[in-house]
C-alpha atoms as a PDB file:
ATOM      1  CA  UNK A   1     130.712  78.006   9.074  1.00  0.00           C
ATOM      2  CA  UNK A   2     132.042  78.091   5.896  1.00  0.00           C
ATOM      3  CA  UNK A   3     130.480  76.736   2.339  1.00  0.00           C
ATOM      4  CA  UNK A   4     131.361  73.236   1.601  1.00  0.00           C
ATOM      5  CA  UNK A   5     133.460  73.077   4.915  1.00  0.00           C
ATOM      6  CA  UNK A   6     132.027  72.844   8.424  1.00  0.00           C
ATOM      7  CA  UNK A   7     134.024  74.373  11.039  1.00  0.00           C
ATOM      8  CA  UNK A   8     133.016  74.045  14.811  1.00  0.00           C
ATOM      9  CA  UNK A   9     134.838  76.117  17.006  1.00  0.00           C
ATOM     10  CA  UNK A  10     135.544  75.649  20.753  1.00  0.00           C
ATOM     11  CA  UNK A  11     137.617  78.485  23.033  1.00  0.00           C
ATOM     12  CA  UNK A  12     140.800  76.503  22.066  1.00  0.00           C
ATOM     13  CA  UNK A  13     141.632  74.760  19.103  1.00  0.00           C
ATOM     14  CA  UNK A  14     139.923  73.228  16.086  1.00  0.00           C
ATOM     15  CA  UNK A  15     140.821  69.806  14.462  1.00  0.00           C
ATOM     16  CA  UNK A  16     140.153  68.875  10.650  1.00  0.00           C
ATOM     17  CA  UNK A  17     138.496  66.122   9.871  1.00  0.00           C
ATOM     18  CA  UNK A  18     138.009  64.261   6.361  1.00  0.00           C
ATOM     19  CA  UNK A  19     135.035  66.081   4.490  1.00  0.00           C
ATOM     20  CA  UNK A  20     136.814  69.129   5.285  1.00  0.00           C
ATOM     21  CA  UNK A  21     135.256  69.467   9.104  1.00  0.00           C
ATOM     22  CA  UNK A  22     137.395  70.758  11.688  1.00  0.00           C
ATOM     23  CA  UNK A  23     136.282  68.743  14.922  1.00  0.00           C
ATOM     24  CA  UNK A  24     137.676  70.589  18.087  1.00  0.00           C
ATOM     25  CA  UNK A  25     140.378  69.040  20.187  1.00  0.00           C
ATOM     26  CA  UNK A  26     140.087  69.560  23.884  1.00  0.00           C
ATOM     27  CA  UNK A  27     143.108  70.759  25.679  1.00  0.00           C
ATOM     28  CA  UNK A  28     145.324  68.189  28.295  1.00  0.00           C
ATOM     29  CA  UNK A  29     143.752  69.034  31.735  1.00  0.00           C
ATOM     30  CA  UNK A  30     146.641  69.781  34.283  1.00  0.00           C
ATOM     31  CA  UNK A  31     144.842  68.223  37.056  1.00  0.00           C
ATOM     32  CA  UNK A  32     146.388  65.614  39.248  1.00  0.00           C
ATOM     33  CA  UNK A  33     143.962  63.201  37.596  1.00  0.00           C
ATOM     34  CA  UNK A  34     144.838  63.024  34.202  1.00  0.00           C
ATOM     35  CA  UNK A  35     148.948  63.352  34.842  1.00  0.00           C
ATOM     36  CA  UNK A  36     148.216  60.347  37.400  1.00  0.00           C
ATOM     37  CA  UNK A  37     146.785  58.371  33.629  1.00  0.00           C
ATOM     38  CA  UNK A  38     149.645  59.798  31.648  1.00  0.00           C
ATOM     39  CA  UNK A  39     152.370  58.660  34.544  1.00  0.00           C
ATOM     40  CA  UNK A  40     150.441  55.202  34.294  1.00  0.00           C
ATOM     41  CA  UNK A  41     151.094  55.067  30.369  1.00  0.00           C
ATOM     42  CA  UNK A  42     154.434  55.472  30.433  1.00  0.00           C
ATOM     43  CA  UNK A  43     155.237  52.718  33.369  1.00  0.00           C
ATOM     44  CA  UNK A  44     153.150  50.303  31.572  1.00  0.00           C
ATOM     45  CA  UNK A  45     155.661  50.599  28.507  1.00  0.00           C
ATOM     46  CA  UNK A  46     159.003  50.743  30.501  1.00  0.00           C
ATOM     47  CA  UNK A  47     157.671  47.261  31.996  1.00  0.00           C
ATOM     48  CA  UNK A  48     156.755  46.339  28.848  1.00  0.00           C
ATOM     49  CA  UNK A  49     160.228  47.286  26.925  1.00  0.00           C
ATOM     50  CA  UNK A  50     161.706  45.400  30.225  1.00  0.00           C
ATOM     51  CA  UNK A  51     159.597  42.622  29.736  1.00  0.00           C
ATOM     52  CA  UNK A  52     160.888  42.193  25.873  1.00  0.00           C
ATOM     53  CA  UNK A  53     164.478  42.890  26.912  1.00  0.00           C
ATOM     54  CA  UNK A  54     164.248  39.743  29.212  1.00  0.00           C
ATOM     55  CA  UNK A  55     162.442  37.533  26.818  1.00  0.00           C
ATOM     56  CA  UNK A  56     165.152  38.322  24.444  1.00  0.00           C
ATOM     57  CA  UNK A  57     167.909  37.614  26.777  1.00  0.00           C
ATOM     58  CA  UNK A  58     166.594  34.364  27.697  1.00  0.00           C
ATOM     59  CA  UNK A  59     166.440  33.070  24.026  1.00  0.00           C
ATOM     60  CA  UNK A  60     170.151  34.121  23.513  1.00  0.00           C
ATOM     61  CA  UNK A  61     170.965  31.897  26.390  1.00  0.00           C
ATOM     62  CA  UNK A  62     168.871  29.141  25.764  1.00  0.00           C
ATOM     63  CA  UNK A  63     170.428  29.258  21.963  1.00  0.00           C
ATOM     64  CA  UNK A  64     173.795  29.438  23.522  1.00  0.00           C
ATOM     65  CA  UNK A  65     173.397  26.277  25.832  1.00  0.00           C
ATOM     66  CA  UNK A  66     172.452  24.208  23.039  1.00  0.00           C
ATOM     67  CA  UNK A  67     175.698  25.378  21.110  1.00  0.00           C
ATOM     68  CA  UNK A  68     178.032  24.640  23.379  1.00  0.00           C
ATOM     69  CA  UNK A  69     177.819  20.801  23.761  1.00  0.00           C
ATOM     70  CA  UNK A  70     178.816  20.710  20.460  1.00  0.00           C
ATOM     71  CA  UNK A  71     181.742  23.016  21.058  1.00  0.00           C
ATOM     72  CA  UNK A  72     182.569  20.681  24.225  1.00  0.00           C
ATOM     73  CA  UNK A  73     182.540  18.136  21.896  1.00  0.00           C
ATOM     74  CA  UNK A  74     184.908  19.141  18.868  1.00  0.00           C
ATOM     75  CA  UNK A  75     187.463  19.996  21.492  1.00  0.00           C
ATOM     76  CA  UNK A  76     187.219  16.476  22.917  1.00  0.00           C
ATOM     77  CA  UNK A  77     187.105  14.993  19.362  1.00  0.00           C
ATOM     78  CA  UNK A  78     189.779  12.284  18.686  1.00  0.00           C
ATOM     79  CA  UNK A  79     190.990  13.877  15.713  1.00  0.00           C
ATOM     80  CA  UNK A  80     192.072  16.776  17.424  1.00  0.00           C
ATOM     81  CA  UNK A  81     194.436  14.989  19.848  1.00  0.00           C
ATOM     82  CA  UNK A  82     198.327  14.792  18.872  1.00  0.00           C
ATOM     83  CA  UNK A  83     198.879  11.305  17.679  1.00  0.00           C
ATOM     84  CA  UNK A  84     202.069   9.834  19.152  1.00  0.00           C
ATOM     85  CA  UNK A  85     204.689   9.000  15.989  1.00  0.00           C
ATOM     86  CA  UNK A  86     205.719   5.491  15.486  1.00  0.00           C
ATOM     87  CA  UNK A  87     208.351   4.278  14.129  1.00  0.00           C
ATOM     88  CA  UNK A  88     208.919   3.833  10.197  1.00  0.00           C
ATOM     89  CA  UNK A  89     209.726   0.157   8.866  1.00  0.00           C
ATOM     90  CA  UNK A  90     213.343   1.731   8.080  1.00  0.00           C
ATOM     91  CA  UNK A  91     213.654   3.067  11.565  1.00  0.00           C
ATOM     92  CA  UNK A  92     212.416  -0.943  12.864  1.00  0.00           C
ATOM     93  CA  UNK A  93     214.404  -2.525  10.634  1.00  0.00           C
ATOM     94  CA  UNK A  94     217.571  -0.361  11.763  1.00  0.00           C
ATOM     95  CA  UNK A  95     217.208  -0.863  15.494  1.00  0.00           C
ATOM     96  CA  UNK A  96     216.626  -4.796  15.236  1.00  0.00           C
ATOM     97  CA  UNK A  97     220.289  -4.675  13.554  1.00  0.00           C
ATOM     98  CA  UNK A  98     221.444  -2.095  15.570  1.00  0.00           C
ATOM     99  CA  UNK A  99     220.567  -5.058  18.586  1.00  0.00           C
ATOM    100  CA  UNK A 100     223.061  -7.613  16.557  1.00  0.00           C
ATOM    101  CA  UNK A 101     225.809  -5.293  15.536  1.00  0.00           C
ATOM    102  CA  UNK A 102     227.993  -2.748  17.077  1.00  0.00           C
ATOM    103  CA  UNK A 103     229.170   0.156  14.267  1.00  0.00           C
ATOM    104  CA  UNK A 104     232.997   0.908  14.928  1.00  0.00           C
ATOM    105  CA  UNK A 105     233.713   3.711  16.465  1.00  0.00           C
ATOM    106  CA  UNK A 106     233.479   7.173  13.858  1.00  0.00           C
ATOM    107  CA  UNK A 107     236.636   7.933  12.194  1.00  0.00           C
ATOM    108  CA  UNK A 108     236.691  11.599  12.731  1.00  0.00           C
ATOM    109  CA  UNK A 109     236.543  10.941  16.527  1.00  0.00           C
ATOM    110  CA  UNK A 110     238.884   8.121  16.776  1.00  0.00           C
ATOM    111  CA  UNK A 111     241.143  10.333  14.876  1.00  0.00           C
ATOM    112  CA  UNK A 112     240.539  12.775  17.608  1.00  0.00           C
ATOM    113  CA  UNK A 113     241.126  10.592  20.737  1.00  0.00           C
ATOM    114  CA  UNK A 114     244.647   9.353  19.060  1.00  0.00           C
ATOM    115  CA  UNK A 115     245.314  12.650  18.486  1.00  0.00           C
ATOM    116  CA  UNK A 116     245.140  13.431  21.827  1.00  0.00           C
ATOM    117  CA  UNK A 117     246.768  10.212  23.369  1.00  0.00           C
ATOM    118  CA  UNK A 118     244.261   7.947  23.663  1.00  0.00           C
ATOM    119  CA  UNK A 119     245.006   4.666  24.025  1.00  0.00           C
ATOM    120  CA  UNK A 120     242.625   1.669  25.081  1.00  0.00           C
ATOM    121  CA  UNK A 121     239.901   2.672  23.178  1.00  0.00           C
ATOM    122  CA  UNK A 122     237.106  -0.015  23.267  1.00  0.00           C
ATOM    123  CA  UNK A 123     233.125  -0.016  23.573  1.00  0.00           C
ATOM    124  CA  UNK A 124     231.772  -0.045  27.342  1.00  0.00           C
ATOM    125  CA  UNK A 125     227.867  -0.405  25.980  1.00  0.00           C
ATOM    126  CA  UNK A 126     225.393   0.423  23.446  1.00  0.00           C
ATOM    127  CA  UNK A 127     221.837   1.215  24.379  1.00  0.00           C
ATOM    128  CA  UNK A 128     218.688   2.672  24.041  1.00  0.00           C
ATOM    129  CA  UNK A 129     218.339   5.709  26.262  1.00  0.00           C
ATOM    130  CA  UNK A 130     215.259   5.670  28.399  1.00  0.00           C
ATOM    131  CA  UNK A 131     213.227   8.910  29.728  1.00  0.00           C
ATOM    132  CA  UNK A 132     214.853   9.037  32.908  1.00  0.00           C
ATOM    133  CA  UNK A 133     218.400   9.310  30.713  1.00  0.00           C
ATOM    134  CA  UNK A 134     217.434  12.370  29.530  1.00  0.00           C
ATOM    135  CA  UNK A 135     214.928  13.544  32.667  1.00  0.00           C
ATOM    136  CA  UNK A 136     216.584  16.881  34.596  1.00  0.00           C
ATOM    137  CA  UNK A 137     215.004  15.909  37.483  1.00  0.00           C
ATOM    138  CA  UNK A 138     216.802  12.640  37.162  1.00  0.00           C
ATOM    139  CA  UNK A 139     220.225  14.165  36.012  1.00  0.00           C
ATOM    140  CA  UNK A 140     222.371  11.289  34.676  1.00  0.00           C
ATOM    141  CA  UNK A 141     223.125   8.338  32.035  1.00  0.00           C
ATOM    142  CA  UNK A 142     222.051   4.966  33.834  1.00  0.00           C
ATOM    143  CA  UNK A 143     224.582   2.057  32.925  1.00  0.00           C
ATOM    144  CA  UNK A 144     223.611  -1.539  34.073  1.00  0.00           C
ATOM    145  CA  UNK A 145     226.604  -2.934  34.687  1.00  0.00           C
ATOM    146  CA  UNK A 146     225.159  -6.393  33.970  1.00  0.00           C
ATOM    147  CA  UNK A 147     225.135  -4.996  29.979  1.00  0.00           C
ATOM    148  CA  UNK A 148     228.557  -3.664  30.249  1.00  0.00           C
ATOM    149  CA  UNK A 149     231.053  -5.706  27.153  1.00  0.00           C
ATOM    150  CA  UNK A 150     234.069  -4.988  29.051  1.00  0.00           C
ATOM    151  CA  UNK A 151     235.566  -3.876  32.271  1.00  0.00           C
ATOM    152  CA  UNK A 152     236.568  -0.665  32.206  1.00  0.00           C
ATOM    153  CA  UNK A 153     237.480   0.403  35.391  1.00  0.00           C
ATOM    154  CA  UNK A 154     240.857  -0.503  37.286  1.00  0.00           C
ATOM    155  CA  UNK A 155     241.144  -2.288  41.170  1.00  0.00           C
ATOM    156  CA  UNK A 156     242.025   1.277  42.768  1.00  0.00           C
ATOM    157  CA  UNK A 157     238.799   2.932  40.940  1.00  0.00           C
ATOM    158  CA  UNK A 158     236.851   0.012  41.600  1.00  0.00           C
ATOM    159  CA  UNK A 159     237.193   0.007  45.624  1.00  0.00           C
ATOM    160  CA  UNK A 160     236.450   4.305  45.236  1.00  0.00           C
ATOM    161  CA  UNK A 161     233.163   3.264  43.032  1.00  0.00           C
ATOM    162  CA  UNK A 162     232.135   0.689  45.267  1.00  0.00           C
ATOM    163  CA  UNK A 163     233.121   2.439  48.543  1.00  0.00           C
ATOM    164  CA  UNK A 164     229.960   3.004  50.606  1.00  0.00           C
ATOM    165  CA  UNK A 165     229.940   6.541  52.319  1.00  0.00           C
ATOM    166  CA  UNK A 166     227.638   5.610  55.214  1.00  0.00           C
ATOM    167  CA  UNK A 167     224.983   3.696  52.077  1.00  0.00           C
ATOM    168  CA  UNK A 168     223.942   7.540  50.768  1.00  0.00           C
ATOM    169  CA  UNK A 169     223.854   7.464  47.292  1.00  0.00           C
ATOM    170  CA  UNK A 170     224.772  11.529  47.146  1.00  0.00           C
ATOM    171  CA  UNK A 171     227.499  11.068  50.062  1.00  0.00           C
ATOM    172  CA  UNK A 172     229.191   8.222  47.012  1.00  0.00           C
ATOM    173  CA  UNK A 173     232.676   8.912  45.808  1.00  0.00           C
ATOM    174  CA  UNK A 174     233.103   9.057  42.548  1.00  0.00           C
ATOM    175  CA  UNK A 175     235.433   9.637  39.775  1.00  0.00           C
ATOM    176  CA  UNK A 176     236.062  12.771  37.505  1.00  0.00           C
ATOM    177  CA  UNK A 177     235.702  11.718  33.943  1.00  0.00           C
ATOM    178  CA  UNK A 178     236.307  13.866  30.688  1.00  0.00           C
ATOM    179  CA  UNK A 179     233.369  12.870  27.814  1.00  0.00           C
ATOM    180  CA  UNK A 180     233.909  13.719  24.289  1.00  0.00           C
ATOM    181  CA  UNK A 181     230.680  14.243  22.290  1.00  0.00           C
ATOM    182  CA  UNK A 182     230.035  13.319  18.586  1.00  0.00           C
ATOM    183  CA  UNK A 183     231.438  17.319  17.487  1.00  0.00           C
ATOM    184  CA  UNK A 184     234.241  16.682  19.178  1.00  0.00           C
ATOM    185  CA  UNK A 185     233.357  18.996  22.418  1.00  0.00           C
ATOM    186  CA  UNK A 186     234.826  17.727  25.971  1.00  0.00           C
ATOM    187  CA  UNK A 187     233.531  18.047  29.011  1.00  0.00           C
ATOM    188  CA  UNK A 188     234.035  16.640  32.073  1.00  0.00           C
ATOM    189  CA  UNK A 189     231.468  14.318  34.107  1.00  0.00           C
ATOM    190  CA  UNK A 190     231.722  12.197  37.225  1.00  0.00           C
ATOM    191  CA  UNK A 191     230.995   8.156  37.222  1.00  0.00           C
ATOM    192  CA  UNK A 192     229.965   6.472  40.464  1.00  0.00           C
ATOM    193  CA  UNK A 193     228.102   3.115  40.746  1.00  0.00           C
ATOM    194  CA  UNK A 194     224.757   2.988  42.621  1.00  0.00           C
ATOM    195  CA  UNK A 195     222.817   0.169  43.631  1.00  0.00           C
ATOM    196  CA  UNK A 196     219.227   0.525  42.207  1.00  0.00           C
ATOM    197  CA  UNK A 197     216.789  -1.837  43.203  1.00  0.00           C
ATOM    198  CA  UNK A 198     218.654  -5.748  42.783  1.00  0.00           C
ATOM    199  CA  UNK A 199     220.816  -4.525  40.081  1.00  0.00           C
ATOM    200  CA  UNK A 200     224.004  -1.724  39.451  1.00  0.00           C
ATOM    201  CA  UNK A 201     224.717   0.729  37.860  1.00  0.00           C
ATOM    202  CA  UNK A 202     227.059   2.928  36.555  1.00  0.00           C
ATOM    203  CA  UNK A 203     225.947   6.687  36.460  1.00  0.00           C
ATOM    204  CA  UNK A 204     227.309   9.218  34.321  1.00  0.00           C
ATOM    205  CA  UNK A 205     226.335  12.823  36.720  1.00  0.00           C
ATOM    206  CA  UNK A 206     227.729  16.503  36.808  1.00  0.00           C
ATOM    207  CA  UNK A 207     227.117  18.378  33.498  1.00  0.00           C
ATOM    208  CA  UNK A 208     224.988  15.653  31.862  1.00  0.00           C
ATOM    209  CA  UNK A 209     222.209  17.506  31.660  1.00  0.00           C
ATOM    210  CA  UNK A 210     224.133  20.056  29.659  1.00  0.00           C
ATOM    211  CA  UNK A 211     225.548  17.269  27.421  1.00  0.00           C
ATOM    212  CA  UNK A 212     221.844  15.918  26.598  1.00  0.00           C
ATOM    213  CA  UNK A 213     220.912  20.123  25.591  1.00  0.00           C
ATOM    214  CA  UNK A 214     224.038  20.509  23.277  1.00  0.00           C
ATOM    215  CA  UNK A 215     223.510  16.962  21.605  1.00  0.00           C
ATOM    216  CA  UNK A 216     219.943  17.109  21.526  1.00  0.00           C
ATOM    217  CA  UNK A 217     219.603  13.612  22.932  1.00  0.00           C
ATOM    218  CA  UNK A 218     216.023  12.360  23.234  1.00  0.00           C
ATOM    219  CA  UNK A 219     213.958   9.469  24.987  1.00  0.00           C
ATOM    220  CA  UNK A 220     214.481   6.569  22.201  1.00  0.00           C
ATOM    221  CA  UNK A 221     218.165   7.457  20.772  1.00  0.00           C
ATOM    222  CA  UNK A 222     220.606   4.601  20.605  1.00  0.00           C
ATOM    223  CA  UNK A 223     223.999   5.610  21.972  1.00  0.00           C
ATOM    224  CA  UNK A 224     227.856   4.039  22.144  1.00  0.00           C
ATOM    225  CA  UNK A 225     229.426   4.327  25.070  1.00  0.00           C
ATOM    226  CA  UNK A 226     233.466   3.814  24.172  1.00  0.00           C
ATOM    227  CA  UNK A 227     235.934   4.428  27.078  1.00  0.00           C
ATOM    228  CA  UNK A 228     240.201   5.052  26.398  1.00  0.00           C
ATOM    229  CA  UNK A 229     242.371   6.783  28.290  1.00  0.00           C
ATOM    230  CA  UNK A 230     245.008   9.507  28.270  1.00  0.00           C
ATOM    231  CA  UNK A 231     248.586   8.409  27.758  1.00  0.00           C
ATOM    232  CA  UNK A 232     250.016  10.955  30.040  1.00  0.00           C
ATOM    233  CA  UNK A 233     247.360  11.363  32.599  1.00  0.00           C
ATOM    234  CA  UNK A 234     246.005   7.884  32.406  1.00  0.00           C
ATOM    235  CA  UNK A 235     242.871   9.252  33.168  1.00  0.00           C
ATOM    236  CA  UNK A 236     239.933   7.573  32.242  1.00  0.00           C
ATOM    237  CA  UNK A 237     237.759   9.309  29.821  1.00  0.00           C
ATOM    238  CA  UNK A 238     234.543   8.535  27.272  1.00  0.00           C
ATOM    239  CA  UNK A 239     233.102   9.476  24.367  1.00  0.00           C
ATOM    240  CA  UNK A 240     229.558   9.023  23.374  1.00  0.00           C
ATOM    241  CA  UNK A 241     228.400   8.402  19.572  1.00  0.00           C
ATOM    242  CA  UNK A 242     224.444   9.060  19.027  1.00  0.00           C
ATOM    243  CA  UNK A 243     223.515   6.296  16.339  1.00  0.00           C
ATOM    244  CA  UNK A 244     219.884   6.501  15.655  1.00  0.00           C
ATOM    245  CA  UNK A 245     216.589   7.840  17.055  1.00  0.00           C
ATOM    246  CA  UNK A 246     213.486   5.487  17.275  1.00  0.00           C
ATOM    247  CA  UNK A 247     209.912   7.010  18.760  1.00  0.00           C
END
């Protein structure tokens, strides 16, 4: 032992200790004993690092539930729905006169049709086209004939448009038609007449659906209808004017 220090000494190892004493440290046993305590020790704080793990996990979830009704919610929210257009006073007040007046026929396409030997030229109907005018599923331009301003069909294409064919609407004759568009394209169409429900109609079919693509024709468009024919054919053709669109 040293002055001013005490220093006890075992067989092994010494340990310091404030005052400047050295306290001896015993050695780890390697009996099955004490690695039995150690083994023990370091379960008890992998359950317990489990234990926090799960307890943290289970506040993240409980956090999250409470979020997302409010999530739910802003995507349900009103506001966040498309709101269908309506139409502008303009567009209103256009269609009601569009109801009392028929616009002639544009000069660049009457010019056209006489150019071509047209002759007979008159309007057949103006309307509003529906959804199932411009449906592909559907296919064709539905004409009530009860709306038609003038009869444009002859006897001979009459008795094919109202020949039966067994009462099958797709077993129908019908009649090849060339339709001229508002640029001035042709194309050509077949008319028949169907019986719908208590009423006819006159349906446009065969390429129409290619006609509503090019023009970009849409649910709510008003249309012209004009019919004329060809001087040296003496075909019967159409062309269609698109006047205005109301949503």
């Amino acid at each position: 032992m040293a002055m001013g220090n005490v220093m006890i000494q075992e067989p092994h190892s010494l340990v310091l200790i404030d005052g400047g004493v050295h306290v001896p440290r015993r050695k780890r046993s390697g009996s099955v004993e004490s690695k039995k305590e150690d083994d023990g020790a370091s379960i008890s704080m992998v359950e317990a690092a489990k234990i926090l793990i799960a307890m943290a996990n289970d506040g993240f979830c409980k956090r999250k539930k409470k979020e997302s009704p409010t999530v739910k919610q802003s995507k349900k929210s009103p506001t966040a729905k498309k709101r269908k257009t309506s139409p502008t006073a303009k567009q209103k007040k256009k269609s009601m006169e569009l109801e009392e007046s028929f616009p002639e026929m544009p000069a660049s396409m009457r010019d056209r049709v006489v150019g071509k030997g047209g002759y007979e030229i008159q309007l057949v109907i103006q309307k509003q086209l529906e959804e199932s005018d411009v449906s592909r599923n559907h296919g064709r331009l539905c004409l009530p004939a009860k709306k038609v301003k003038t009869e444009f069909v002859r006897e001979e294409e009459r008795n094919i448009l109202e020949e039966e064919n067994d009462g099958k609407k797709k077993n129908k004759k019908g009649l090849e038609v060339g339709v001229m568009d508002d640029s001035l394209r042709e194309s050509s169409m077949c008319l028949k007449k169907w019986k719908i429900g208590s009423g006819k109609f006159y349906c446009l079919m065969k390429n129409w659906n290619c006609f509503v693509e090019e023009n970009g024709l849409r649910s709510g468009d008003y249309i012209q209808l004009w019919s004329f024919r060809n001087n040296i054919s003496d075909k019967l053709c159409f062309a269609i004017v698109k006047l205005l669109h109301v949503a």
